[in-house]
Protein backbone atom coordinates (compact mmCIF):
# COMPACT_ATOMS: atom_id res chain seq x y z
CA UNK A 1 89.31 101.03 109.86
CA UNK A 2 92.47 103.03 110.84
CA UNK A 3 93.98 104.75 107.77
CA UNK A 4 97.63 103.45 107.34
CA UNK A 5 98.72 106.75 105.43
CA UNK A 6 98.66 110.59 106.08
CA UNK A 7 99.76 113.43 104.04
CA UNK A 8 100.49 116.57 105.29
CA UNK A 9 102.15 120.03 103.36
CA UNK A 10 104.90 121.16 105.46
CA UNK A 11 106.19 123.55 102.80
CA UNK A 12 105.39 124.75 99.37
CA UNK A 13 105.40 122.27 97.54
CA UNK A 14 106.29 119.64 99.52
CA UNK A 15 104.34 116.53 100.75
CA UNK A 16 105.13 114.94 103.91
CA UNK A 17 103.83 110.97 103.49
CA UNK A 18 103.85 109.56 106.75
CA UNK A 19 102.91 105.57 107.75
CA UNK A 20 101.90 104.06 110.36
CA UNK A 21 100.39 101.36 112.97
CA UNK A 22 99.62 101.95 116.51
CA UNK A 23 102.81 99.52 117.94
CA UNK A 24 104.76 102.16 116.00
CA UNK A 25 106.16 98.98 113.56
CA UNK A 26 103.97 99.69 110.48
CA UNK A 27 104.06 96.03 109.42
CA UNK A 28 103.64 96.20 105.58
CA UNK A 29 100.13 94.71 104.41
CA UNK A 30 99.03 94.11 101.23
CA UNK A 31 96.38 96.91 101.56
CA UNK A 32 98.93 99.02 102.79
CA UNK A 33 101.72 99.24 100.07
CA UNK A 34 98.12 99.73 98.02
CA UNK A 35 97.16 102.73 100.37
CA UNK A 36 100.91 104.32 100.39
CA UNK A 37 100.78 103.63 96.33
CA UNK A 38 97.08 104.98 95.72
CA UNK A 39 98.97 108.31 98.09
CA UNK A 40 101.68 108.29 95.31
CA UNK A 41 99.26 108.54 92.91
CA UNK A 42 97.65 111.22 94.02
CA UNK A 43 100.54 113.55 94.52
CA UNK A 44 101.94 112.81 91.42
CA UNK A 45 99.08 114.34 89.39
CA UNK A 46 99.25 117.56 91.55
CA UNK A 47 101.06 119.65 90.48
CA UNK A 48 101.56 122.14 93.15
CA UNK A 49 103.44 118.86 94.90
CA UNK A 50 107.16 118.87 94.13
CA UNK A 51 108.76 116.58 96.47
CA UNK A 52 107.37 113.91 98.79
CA UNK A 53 109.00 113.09 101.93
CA UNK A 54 108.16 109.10 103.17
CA UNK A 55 108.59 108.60 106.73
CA UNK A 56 107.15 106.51 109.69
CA UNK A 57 107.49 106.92 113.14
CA UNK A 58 110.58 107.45 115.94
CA UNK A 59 110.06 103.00 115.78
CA UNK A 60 110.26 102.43 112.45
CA UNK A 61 109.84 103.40 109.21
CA UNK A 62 108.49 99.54 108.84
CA UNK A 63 109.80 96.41 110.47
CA UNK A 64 109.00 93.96 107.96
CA UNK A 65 106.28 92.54 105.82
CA UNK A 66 102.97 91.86 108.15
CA UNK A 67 103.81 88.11 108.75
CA UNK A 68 100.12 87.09 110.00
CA UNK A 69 99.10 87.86 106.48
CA UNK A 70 101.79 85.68 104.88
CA UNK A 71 101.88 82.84 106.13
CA UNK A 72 98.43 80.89 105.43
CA UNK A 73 98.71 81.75 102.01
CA UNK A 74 99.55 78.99 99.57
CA UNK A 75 101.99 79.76 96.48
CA UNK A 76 98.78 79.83 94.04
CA UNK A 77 97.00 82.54 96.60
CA UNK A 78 100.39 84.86 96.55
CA UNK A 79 100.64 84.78 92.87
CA UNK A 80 96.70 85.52 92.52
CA UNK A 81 97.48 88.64 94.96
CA UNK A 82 100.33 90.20 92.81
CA UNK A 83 101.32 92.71 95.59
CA UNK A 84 104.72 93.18 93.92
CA UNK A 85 102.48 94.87 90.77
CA UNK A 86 102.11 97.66 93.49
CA UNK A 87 105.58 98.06 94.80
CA UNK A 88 107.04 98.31 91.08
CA UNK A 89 104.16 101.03 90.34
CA UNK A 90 106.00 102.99 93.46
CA UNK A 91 109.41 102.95 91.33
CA UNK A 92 107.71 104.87 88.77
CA UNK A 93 107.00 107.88 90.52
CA UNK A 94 108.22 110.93 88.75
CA UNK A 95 108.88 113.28 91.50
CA UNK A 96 111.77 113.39 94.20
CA UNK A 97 110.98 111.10 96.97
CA UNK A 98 112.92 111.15 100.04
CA UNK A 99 113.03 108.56 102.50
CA UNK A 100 113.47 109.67 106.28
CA UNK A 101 114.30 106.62 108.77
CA UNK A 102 113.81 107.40 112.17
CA UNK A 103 113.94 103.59 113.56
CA UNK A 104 113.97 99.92 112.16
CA UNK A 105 113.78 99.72 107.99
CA UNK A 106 113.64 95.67 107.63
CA UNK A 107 112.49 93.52 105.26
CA UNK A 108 109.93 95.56 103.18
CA UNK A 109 110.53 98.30 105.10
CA UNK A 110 113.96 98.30 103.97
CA UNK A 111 112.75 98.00 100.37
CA UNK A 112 110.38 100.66 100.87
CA UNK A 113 113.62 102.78 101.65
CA UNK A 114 115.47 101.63 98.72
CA UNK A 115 112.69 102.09 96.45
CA UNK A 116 113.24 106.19 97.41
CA UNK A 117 115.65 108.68 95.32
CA UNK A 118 117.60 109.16 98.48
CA UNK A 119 117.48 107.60 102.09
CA UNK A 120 118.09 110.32 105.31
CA UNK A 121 118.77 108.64 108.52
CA UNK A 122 118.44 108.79 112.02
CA UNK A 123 122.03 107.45 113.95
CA UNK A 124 120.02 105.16 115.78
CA UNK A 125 118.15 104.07 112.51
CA UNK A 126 118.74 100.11 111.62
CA UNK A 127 118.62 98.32 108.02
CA UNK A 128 118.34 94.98 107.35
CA UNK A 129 116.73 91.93 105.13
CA UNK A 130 116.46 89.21 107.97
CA UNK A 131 114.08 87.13 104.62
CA UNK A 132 116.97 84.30 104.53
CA UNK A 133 116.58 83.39 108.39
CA UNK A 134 112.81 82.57 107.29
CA UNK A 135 113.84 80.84 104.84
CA UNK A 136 112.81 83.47 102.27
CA UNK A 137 114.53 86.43 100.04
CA UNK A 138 113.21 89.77 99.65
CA UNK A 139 110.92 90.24 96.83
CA UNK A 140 110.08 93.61 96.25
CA UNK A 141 113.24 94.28 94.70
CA UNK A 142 115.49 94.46 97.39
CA UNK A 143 118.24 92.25 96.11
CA UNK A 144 118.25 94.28 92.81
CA UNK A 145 118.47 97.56 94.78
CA UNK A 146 120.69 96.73 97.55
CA UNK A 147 123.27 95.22 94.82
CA UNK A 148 123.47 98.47 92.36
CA UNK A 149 123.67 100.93 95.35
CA UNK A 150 126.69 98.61 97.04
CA UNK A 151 128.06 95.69 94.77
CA UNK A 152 127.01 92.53 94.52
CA UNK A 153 130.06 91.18 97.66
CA UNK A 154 128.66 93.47 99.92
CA UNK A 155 124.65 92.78 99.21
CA UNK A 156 125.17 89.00 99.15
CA UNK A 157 126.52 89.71 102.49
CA UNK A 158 123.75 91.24 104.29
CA UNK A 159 121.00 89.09 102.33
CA UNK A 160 122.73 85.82 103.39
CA UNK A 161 123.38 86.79 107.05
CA UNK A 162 120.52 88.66 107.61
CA UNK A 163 122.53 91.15 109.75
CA UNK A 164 121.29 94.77 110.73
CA UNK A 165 123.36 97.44 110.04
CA UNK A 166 123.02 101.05 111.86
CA UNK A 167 122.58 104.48 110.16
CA UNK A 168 126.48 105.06 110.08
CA UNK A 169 127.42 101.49 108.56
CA UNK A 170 124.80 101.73 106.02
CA UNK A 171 126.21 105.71 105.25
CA UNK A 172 129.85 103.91 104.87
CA UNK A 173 128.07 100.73 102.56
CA UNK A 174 126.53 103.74 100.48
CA UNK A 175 122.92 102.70 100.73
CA UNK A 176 122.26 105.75 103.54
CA UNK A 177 123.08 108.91 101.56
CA UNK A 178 122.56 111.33 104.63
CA UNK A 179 122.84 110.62 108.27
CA UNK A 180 121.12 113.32 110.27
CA UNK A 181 121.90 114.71 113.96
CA UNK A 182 120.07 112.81 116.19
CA UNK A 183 116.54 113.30 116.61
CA UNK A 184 116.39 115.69 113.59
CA UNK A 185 115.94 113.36 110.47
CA UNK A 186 112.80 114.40 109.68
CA UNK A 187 113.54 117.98 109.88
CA UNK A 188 116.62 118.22 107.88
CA UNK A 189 114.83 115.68 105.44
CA UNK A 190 112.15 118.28 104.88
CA UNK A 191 114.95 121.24 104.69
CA UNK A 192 116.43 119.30 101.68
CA UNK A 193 112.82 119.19 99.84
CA UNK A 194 112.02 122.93 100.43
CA UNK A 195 115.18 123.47 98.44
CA UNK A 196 113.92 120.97 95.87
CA UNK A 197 110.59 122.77 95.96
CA UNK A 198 112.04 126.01 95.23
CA UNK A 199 114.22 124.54 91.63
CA UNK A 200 112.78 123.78 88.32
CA UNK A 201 110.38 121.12 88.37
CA UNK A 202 111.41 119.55 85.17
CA UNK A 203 114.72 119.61 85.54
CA UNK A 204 114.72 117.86 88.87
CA UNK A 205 112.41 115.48 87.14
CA UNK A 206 114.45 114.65 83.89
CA UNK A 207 117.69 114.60 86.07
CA UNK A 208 115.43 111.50 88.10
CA UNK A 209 114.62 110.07 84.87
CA UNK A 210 117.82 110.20 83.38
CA UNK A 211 119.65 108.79 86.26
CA UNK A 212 117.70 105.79 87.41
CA UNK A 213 116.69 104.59 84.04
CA UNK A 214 120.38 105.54 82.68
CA UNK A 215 121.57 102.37 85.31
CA UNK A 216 119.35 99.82 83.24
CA UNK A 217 120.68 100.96 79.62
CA UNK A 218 124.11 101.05 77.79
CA UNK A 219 126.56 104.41 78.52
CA UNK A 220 125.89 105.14 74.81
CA UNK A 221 122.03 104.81 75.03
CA UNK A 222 121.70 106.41 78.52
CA UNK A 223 123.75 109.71 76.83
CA UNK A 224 121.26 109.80 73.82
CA UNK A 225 118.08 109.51 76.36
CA UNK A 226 120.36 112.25 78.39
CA UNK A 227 120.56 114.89 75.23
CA UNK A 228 116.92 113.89 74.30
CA UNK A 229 116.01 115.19 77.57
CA UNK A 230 117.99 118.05 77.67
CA UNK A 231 116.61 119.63 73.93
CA UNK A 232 112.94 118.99 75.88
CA UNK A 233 113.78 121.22 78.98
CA UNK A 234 115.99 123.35 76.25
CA UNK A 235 112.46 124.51 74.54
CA UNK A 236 110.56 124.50 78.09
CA UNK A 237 109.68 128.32 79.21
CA UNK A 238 111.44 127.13 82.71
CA UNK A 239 114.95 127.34 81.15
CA UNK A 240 113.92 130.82 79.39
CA UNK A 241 113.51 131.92 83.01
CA UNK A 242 116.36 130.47 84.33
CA UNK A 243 118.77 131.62 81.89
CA UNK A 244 117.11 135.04 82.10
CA UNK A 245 117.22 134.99 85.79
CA UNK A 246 120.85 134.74 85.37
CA UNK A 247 121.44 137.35 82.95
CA UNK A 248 119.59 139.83 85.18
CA UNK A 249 120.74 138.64 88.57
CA UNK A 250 117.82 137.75 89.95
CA UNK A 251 116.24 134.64 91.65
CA UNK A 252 114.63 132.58 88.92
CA UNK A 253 110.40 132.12 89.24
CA UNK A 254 109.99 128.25 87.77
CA UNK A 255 106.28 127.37 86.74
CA UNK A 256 106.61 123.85 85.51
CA UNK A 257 105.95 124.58 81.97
C-alpha cells in the first residue's frame, strides 16, 4: 500500500511533510489524517526538528475529505471511528508548522491548512468549505478556525455559500498570511523555517503556546500564562546565550536547553 506521507530534511532543522495521492488531490482518509498525525508525532519528539513545513502537491494540498469512505457509513459507524480525536491531536503540536498551498485546500484540506501556525500560498492556490452544498458543515474545526482568524460575518459567509476564494482574497480575509510569487511557495515557505531553525527553540515554542492558547483564555489569564512562560525561558541556558551573544556581538548558538 502506497504511503500517503513523506518527510524529507531540506535544512537544519527543518522537516519538509509532504502528502499525497497519485490524481495529485490527496483526498483525506481516515488512515491518512492517522498517517500525517503518527508523522507529527514523530518529529515532535526529535529534537534536532525545529520546524515542519506541510505541503501537497502543484494540485492540491487536499481537495476534500475522501467521499467514497463517507458515505456508507451510518451515524453510529462515524462516531465509533472518532477521526476528529486525530485532527485535534494535530493542534497540539508544539513546534512551528507551516502550511504551503500550492493548489486546491477544500473541505479538510482547508482545515488541514487552518490547523497550521501560518498558511503560505501559491496565487493560483484556492480555499474553500463547499460541506453546506452536501448538506454537511466542516467538522474538524473549521468553523471554529475560520471564525477567530476572520470574524464570525465573514466565516458564516464562506461556510453558507460554499464559495472558493483564491490566494489573494483569502490574504485580504486574513486567513492566508503570505502569498508567494508564483510557482515559489514551497521555496520561500522553507526560507521562512530555516530562519526559524536558526532562533531559540523555546522561545519560538512558548511564543506558539502563548499565542494560540492565549485566544481561548481571559486577557488577564493569558498575561499570567505569558509571564509564567517568560520566568521558564528566563532560567533556560538559551537566554544566557542570547543575552551574552548580545553583549559580545556575536551570533547567538541556541541548544534547546
Amino acid at each position: 500500500m502506497q504511503s500517503f506521507t513523506k518527510v524529507s530534511f531540506p535544512h537544519d532543522g527543518v522537516a519538509l511533510l509532504s502528502i499525497g495521492t497519485e490524481d495529485g488531490l490527496n483526498p483525506l482518509s481516515i488512515a491518512g489524517i492517522k498517517e500525517i498525525v503518527d508523522c507529527l508525532d514523530r518529529l515532535s519528539e526529535q529534537p534536532e526538528v525545529r520546524v515542519v513545513v506541510l505541503t501537497g502537491g502543484e494540485r492540491a494540498l487536499a481537495a476534500g475529505a475522501d467521499i467514497s469512505e463517507m458515505e456508507n457509513l451510518s451515524l453510529m459507524e462515524m462516531k465509533l471511528k472518532n477521526q476528529f480525536r486525530d485532527w485535534d491531536r494535530m493542534a497540539w503540536f508544539p513546534k512551528p508548522l507551516l502550511a504551503a498551498v500550492r493548489g486546491y485546500a477544500l473541505g479538510g484540506g482547508f482545515e488541514l491548512a487552518l490547523l497550521c501556525d501560518m498558511i503560505f500560498a501559491d496565487p493560483k492556490a484556492t480555499f474553500g468549505f463547499p460541506e453546506c452544498k452536501l448538506g454537511l458543515m466542516p467538522g474538524a474545526g473549521g468553523t471554529q478556525r475560520l471564525a477567530r482568524k476572520i470574524g464570525a460575518g465573514k466565516a458564516l459567509s464562506l461556510l453558507w455559500t460554499g464559495d472558493s476564494v483564491k490566494a489573494e482574497e483569502g490574504f485580504q480575509l486574513g486567513f492566508v498570511d503570505r502569498v508567494a510569487q508564483e510557482g515559489e511557495c514551497l521555496n520561500e515557505t522553507i526560507d521562512f523555517a530555516k530562519r526559524l531553525a536558526q532562533g531559540a527553540p523555546l522561545a519560538i515554542r512558548a511564543i506558539k503556546e502563548a499565542v494560540w492558547h492565549g485566544l481561548d483564555i481571559p486577557l488577564l489569564a493569558g498575561m499570567e500564562m505569558e509571564r509564567n512562560l517568560f520566568y521558564q525561558l528566563f532560567s533556560s541556558e538559551d537566554s544566557r546565550e542570547g543575552m551574552s551573544a548580545f553583549r559580545e556581538k556575536r551570533a547567538p548558538r541556541f541548544t534547546g536547553r
